[in-house]
N, C-alpha and C. Protein backbone atom coordinates (compact mmCIF):
# COMPACT_ATOMS: atom_id res chain seq x y z
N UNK A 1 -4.71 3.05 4.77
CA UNK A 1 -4.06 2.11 5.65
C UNK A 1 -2.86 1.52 4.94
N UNK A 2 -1.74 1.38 5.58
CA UNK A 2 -0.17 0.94 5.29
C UNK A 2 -0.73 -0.42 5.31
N UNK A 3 -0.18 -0.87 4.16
CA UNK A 3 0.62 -2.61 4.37
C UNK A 3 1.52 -2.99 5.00
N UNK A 4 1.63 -4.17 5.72
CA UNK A 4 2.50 -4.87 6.37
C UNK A 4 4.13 -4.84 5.72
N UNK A 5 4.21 -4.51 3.94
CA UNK A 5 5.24 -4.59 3.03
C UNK A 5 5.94 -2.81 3.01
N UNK A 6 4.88 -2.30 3.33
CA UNK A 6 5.16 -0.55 3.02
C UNK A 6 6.02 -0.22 4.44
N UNK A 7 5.09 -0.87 5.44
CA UNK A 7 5.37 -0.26 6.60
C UNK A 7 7.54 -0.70 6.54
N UNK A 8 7.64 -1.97 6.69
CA UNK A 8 8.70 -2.07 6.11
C UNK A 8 9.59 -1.83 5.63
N UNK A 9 9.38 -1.29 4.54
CA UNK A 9 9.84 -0.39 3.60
C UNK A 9 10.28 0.57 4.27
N UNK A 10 8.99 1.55 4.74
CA UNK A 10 9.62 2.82 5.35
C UNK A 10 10.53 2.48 6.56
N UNK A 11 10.17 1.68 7.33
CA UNK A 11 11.32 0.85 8.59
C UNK A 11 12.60 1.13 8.18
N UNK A 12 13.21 0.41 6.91
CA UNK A 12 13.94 0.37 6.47
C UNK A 12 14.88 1.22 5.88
N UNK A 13 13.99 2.21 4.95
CA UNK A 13 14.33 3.30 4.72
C UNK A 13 14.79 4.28 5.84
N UNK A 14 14.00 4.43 6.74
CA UNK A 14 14.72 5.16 7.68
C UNK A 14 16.07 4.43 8.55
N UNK A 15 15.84 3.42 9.29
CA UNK A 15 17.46 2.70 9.47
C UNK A 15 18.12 3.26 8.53
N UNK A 16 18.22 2.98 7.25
CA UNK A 16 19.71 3.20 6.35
C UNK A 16 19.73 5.04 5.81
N UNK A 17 18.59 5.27 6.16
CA UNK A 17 18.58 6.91 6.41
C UNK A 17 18.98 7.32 7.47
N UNK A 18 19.42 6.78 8.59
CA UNK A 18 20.05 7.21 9.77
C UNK A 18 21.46 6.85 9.45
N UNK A 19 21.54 5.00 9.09
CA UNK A 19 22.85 4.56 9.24
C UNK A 19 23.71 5.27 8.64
N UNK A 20 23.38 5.59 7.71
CA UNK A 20 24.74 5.74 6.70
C UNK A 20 24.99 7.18 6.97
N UNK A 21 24.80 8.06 7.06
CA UNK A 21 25.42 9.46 7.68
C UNK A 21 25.95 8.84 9.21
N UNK A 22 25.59 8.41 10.09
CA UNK A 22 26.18 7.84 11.10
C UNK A 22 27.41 7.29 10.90
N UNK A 23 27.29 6.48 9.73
CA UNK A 23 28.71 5.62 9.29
C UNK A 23 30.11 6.65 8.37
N UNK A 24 29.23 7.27 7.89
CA UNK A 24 30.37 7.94 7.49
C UNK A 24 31.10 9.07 8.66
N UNK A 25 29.98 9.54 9.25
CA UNK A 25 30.61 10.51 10.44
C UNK A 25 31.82 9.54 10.98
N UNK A 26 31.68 8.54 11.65
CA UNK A 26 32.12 7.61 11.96
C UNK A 26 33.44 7.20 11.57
N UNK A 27 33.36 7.33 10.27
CA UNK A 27 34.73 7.34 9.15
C UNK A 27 35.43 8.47 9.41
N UNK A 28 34.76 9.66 9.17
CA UNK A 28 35.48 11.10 9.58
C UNK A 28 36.42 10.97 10.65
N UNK A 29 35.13 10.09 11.95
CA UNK A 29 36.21 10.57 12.76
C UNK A 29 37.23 9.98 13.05
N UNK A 30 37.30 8.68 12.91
CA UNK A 30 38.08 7.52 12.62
C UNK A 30 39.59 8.18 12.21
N UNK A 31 38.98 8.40 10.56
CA UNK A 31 40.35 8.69 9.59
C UNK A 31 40.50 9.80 9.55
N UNK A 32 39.63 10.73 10.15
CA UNK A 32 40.57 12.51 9.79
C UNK A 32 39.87 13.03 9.05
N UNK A 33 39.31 11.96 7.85
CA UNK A 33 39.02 12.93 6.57
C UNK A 33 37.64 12.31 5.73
N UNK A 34 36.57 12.68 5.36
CA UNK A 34 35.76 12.12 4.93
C UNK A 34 36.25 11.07 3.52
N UNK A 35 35.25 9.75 3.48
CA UNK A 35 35.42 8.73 2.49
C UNK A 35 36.08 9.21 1.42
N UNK A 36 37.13 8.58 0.47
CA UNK A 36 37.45 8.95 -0.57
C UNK A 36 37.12 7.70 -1.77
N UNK A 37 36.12 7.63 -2.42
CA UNK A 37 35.27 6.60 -3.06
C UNK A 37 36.50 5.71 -4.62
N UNK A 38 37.44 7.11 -4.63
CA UNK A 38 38.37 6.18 -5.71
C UNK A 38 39.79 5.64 -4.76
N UNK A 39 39.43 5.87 -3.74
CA UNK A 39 41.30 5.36 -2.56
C UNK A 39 40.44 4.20 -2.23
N UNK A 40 41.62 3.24 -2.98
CA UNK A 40 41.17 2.38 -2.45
C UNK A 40 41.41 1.64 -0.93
N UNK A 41 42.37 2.47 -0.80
CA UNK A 41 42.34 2.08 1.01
C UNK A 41 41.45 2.82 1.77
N UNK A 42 40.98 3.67 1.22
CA UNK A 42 39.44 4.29 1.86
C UNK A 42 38.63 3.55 1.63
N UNK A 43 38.34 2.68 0.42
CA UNK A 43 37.31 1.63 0.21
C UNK A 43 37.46 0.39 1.15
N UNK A 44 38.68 0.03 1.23
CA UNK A 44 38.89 -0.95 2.11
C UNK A 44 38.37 -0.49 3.61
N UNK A 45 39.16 0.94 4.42
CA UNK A 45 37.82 0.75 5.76
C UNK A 45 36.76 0.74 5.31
N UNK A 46 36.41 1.61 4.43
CA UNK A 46 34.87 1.67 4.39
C UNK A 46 33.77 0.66 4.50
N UNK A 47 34.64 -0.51 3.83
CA UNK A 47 34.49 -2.13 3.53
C UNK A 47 34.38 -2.92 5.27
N UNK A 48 35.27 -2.67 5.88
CA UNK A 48 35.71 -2.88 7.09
C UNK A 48 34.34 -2.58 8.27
N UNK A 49 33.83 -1.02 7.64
CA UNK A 49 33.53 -0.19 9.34
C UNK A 49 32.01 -1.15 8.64
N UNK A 50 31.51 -1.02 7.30
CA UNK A 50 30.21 -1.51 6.75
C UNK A 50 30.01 -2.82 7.33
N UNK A 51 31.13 -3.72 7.34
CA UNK A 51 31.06 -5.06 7.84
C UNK A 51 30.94 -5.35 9.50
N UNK A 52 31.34 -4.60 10.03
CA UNK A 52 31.16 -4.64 11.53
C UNK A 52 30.01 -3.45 11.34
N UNK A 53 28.96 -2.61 11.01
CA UNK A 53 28.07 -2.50 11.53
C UNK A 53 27.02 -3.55 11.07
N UNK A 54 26.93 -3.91 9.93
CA UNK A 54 25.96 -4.88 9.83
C UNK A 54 25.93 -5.99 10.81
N UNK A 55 27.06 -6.71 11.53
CA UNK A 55 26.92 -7.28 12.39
C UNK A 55 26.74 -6.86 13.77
N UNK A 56 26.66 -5.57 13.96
CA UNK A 56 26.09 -5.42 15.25
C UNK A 56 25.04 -4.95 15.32
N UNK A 57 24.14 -4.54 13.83
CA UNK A 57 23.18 -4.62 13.69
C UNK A 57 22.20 -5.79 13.61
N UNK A 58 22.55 -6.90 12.70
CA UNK A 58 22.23 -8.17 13.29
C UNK A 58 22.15 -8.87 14.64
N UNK A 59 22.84 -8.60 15.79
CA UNK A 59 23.11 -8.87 16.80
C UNK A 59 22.45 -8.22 17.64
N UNK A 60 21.41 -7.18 17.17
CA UNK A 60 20.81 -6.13 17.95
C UNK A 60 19.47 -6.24 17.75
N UNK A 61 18.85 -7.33 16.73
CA UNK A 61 17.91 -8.14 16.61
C UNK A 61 17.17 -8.59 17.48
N UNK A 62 18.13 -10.01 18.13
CA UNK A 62 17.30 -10.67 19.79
C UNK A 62 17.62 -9.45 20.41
N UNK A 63 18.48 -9.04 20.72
CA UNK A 63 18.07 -7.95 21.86
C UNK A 63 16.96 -6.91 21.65
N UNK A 64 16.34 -6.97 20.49
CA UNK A 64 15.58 -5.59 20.82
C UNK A 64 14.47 -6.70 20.84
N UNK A 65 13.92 -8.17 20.35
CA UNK A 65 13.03 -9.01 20.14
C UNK A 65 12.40 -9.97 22.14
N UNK A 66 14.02 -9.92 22.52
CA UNK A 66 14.12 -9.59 23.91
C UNK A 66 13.61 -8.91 24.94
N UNK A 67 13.89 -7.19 24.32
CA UNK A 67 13.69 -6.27 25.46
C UNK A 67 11.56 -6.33 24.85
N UNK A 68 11.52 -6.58 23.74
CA UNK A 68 9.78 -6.53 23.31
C UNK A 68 9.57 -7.42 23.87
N UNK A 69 9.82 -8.69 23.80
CA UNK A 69 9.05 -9.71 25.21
C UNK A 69 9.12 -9.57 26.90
N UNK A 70 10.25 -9.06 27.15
CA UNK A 70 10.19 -8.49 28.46
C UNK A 70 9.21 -7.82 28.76
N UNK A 71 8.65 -6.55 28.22
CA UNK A 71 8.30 -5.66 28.58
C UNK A 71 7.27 -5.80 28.40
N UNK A 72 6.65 -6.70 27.76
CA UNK A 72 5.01 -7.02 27.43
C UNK A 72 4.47 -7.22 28.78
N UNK A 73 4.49 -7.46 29.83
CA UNK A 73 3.32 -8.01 30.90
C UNK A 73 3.62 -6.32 31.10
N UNK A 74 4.77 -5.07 31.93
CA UNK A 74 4.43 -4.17 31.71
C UNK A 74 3.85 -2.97 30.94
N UNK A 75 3.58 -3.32 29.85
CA UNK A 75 3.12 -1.77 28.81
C UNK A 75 1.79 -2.93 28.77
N UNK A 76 1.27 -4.09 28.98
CA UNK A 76 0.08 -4.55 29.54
C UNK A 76 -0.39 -4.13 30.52
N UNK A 77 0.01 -3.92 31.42
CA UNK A 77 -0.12 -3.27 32.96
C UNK A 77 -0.40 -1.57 32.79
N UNK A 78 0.21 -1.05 32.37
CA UNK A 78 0.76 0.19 32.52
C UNK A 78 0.19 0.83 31.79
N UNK A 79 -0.12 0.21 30.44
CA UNK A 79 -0.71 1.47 29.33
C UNK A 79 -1.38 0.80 28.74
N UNK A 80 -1.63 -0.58 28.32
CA UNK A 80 -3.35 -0.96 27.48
C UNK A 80 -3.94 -1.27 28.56
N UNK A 81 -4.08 -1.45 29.69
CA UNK A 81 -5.42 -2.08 30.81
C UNK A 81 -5.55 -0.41 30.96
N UNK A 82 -4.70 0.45 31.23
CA UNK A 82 -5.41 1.95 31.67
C UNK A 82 -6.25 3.03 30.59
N UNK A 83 -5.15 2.44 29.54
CA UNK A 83 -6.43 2.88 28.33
C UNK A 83 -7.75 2.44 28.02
N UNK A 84 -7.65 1.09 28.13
CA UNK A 84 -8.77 0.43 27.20
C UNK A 84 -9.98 0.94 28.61
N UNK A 85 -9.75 0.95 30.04
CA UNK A 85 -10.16 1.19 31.43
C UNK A 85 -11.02 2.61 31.16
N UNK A 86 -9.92 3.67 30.60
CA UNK A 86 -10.76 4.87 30.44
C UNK A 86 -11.18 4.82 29.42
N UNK A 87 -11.37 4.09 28.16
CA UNK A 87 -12.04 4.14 26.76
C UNK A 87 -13.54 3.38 27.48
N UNK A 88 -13.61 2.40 28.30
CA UNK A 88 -14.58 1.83 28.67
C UNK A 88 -15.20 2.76 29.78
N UNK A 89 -15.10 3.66 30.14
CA UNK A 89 -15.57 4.58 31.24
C UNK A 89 -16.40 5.57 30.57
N UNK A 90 -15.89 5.71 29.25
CA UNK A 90 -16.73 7.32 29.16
C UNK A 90 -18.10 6.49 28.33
């Protein structure tokens, strides 16, 4: 059984295992040409595109904390009363 700290972890790990090939594609397509780590005006977008995703990643927080309270009286409805319904049947 995962800990509450692991599970996390891997959460995490995968976000920035998605993000960051996302972000650089992103750069590609942006600038033409993949990151160049000693230009420093490549460091500067890079600096740039990093700073506006973290904030729309932050910002995507309540909304997803949002769409999980919304949806609770349905996936109550819909999928634990019909499960727990046929777990109690057989």
């Amino acid at each position: 059984m995962h800990s509450h700290a692991s599970c996390r972890l891997h959460r995490e790990l995968g976000f920035w295992g998605v993000s960051v090939p996302v972000a650089c594609f992103g750069f590609y397509e942006v600038a033409g040409h993949w990151p160049d780590l000693s230009n420093q005006e490549d460091l500067g977008k890079l600096g740039a595109e990093a700073f506006a995703f973290v904030n729309v990643a932050r910002f995507a927080v309540p909304l997803r904390i949002g769409l999980a309270l919304s949806t609770t009286p349905w996936v109550q409805e819909n999928v634990v009363d019909k499960f727990l319904s046929k777990k109690d049947e057989k």
